[in-house]
C-alpha atoms as a PDB file:
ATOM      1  CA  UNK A   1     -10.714  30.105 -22.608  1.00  0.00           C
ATOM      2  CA  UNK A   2      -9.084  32.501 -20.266  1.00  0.00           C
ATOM      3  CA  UNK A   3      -8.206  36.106 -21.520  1.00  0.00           C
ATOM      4  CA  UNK A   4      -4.783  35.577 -21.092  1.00  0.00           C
ATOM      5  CA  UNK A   5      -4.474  32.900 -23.431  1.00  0.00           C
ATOM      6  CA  UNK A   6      -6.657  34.112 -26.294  1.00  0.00           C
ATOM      7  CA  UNK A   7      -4.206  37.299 -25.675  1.00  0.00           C
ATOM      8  CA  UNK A   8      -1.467  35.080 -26.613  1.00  0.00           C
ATOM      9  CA  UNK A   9      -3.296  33.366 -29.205  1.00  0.00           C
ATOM     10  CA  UNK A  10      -4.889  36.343 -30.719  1.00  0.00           C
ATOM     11  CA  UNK A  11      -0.930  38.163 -30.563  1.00  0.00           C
ATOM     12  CA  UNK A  12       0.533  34.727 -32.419  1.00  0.00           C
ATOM     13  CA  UNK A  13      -2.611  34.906 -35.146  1.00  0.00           C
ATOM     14  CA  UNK A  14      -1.383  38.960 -36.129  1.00  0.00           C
ATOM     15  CA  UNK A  15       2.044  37.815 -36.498  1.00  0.00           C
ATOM     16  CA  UNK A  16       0.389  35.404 -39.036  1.00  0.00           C
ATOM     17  CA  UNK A  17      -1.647  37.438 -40.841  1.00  0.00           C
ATOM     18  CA  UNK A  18       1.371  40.131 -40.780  1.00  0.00           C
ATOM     19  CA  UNK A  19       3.384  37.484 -42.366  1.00  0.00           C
ATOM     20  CA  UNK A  20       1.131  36.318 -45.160  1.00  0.00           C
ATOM     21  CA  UNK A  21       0.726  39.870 -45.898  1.00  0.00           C
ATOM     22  CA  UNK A  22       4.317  40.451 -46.392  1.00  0.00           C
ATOM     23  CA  UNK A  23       4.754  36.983 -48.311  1.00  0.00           C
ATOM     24  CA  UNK A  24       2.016  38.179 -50.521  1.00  0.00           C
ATOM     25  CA  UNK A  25       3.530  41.607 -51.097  1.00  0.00           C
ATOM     26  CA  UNK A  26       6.774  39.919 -52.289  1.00  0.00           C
ATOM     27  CA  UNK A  27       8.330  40.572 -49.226  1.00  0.00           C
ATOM     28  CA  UNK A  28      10.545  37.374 -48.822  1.00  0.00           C
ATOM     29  CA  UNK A  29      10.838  37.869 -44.884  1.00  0.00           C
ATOM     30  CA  UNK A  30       7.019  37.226 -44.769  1.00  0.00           C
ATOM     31  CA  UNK A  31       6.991  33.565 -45.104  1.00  0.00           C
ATOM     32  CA  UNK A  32       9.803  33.231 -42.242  1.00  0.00           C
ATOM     33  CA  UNK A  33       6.944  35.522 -39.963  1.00  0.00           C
ATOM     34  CA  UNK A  34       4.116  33.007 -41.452  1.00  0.00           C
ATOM     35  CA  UNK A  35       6.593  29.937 -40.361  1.00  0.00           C
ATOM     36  CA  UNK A  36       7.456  31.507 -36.916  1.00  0.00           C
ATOM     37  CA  UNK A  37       3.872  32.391 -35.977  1.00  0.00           C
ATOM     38  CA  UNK A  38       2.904  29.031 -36.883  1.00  0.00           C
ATOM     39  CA  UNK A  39       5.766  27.216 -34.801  1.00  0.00           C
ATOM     40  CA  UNK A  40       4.718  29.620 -32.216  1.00  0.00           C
ATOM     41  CA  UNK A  41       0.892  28.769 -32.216  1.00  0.00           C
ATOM     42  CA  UNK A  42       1.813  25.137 -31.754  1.00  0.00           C
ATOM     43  CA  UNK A  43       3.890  25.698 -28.899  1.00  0.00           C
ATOM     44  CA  UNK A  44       1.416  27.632 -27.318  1.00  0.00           C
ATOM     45  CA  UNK A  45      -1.166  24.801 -27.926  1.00  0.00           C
ATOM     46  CA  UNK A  46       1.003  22.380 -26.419  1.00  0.00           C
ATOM     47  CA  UNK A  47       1.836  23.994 -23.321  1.00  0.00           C
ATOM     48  CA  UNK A  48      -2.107  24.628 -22.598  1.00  0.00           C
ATOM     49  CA  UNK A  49      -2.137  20.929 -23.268  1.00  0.00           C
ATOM     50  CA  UNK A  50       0.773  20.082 -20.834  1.00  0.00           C
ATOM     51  CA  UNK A  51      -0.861  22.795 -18.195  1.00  0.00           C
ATOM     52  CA  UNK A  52      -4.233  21.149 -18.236  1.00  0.00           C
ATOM     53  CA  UNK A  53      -3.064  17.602 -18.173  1.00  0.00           C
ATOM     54  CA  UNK A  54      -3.995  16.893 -15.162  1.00  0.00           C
ATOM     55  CA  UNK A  55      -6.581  18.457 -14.718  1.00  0.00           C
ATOM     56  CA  UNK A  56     -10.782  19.390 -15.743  1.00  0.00           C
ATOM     57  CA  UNK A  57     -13.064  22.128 -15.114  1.00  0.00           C
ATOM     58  CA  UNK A  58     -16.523  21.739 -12.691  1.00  0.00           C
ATOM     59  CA  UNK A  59     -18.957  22.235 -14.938  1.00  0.00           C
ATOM     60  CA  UNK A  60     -20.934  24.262 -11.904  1.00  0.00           C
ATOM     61  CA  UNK A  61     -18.192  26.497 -10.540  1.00  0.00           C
ATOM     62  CA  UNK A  62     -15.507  26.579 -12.924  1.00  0.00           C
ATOM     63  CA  UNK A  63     -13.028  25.639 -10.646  1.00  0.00           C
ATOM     64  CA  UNK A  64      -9.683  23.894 -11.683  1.00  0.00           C
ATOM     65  CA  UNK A  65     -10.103  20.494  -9.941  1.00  0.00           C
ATOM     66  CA  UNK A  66      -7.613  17.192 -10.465  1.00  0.00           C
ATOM     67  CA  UNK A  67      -8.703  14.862 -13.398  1.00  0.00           C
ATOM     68  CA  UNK A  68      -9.806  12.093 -11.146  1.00  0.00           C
ATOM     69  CA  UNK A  69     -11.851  13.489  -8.942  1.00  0.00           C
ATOM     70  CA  UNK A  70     -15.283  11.901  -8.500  1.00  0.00           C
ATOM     71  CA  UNK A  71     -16.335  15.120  -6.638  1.00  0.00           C
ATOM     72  CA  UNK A  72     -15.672  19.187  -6.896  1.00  0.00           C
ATOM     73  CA  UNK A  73     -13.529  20.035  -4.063  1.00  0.00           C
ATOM     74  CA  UNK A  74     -15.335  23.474  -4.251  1.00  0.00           C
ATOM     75  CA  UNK A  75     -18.640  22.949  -5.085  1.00  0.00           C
ATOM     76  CA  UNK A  76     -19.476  19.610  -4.252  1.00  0.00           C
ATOM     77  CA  UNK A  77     -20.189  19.026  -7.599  1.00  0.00           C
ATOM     78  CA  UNK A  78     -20.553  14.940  -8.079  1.00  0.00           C
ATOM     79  CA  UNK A  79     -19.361  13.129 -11.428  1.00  0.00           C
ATOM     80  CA  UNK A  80     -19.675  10.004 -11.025  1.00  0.00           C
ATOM     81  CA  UNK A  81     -22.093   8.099  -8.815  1.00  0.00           C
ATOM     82  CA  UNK A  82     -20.219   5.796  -6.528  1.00  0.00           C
ATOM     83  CA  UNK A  83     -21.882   2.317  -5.255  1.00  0.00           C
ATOM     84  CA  UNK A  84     -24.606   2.620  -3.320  1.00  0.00           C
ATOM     85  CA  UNK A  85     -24.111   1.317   0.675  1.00  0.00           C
ATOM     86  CA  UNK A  86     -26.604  -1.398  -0.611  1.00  0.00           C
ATOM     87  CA  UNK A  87     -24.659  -2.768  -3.307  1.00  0.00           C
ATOM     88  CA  UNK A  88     -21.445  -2.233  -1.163  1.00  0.00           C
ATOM     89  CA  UNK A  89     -22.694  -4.114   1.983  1.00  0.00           C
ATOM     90  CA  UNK A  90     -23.602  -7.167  -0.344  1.00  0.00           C
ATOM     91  CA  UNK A  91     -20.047  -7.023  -1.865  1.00  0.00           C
ATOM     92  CA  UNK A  92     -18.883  -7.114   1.329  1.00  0.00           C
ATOM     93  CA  UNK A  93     -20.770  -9.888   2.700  1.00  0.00           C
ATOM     94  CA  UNK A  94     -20.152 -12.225  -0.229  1.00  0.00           C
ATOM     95  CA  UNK A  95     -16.450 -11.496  -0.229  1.00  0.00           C
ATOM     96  CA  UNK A  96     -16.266 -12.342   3.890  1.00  0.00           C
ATOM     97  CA  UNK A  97     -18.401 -15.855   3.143  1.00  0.00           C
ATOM     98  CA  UNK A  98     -15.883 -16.658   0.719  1.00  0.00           C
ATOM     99  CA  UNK A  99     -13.413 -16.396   3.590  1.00  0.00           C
ATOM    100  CA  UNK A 100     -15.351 -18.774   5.912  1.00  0.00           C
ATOM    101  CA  UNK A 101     -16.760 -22.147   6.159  1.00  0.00           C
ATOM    102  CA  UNK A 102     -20.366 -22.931   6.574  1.00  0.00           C
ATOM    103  CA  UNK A 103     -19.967 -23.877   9.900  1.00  0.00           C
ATOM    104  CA  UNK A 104     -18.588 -20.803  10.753  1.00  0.00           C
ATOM    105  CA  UNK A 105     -21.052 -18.847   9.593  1.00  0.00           C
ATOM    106  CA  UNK A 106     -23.515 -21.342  11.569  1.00  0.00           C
ATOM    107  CA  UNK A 107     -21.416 -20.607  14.527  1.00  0.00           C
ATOM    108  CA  UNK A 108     -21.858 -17.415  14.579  1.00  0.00           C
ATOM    109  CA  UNK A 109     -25.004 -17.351  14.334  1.00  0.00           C
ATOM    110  CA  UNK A 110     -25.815 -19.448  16.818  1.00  0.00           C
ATOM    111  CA  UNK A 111     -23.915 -16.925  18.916  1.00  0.00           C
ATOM    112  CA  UNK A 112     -26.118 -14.295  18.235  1.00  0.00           C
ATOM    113  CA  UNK A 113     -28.760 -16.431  19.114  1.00  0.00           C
ATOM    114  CA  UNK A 114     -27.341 -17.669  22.296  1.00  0.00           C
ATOM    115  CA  UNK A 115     -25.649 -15.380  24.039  1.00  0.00           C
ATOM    116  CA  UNK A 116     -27.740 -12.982  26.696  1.00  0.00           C
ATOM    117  CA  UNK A 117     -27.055  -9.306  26.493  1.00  0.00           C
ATOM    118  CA  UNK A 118     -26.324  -9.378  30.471  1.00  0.00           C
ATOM    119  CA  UNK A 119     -23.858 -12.000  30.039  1.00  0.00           C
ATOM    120  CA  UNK A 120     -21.845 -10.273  27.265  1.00  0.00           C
ATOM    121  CA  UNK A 121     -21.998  -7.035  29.374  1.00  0.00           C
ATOM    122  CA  UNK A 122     -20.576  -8.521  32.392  1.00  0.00           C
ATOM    123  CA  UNK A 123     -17.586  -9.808  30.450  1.00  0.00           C
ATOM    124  CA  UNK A 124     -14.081  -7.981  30.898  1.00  0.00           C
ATOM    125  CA  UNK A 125     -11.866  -9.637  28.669  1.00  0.00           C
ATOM    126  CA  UNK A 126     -11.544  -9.640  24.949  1.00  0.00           C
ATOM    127  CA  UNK A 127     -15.225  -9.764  23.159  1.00  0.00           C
ATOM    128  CA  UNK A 128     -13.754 -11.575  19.968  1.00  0.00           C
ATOM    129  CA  UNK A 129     -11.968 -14.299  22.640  1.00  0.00           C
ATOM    130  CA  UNK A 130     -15.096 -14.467  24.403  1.00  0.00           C
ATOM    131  CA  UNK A 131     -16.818 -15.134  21.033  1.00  0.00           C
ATOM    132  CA  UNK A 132     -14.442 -17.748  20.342  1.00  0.00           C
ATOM    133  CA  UNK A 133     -14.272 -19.564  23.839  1.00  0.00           C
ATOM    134  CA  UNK A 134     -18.327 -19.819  23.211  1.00  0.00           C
ATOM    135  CA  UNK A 135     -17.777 -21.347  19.974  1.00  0.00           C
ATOM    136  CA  UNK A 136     -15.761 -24.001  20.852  1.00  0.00           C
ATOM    137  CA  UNK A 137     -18.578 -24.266  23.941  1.00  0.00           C
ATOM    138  CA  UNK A 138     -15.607 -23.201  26.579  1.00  0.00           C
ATOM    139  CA  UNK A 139     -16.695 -22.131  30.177  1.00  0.00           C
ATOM    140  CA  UNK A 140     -16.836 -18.293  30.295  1.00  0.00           C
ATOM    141  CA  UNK A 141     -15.202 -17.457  33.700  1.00  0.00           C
END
């Protein structure tokens, strides 16, 4: 807790105890302090609650950081592991074969297979047109 808010909080808690004092000494004004320091304490709870909304603390620097970050902007600090380049890759791969056929697929890699590193680099045009023009077994002029 910072020291300005147990300040606050510690300032709102005397006016409680001052009132429960009173209220006990038959002083009828003490209850109203009681009340007030109460209504007081809430408020004060719920504007911590509304400040901090957004936001958490870096358990290694302390640094006010927004509530969904996966890392500390300051420290570096990680909370979350994200998805390995592994796992990622494969997602990847799956999700772009469930975009093509088979035969593309076998296309391509027949391309790979086919196509000499000389005759790629003496290309000028567009490598994806070139790519395609071999496909469909086109002369490459």
């Amino acid at each position: 807790m910072r020291n300005k808010q147990a300040q606050v909080l510690l300032g709102i808690s005397g006016v409680q105890v001052l009132g429960i004092v009173w209220a006990a000494a038959g002083i009828q004004a003490g209850i109203a302090v009681a009340a007030a320091g109460t209504v007081f304490l809430v408020a004060d709870a719920v504007g911590i609650m509304v400040k901090s909304g957004g936001k958490k603390v870096c358990p290694r620097c302390k640094a006010d950081i927004p509530k969904q970050s996966r890392i500390c902007p300051e420290c570096g600090h990680r909370y979350r592991a994200g998805v390995s380049e592994d796992k990622l890759t494969e997602y990847i791969e799956q999700e772009k074969e469930k975009e093509r056929t088979s035969e593309q697929i076998d296309c391509d890699f027949e391309k790979i297979e086919s196509i000499a590193v000389d005759e790629v680099a003496s290309y000028d045009g567009d490598i994806e047109e070139f790519l395609k023009n071999r496909c469909r077994g086109e002369e490459i002029i």
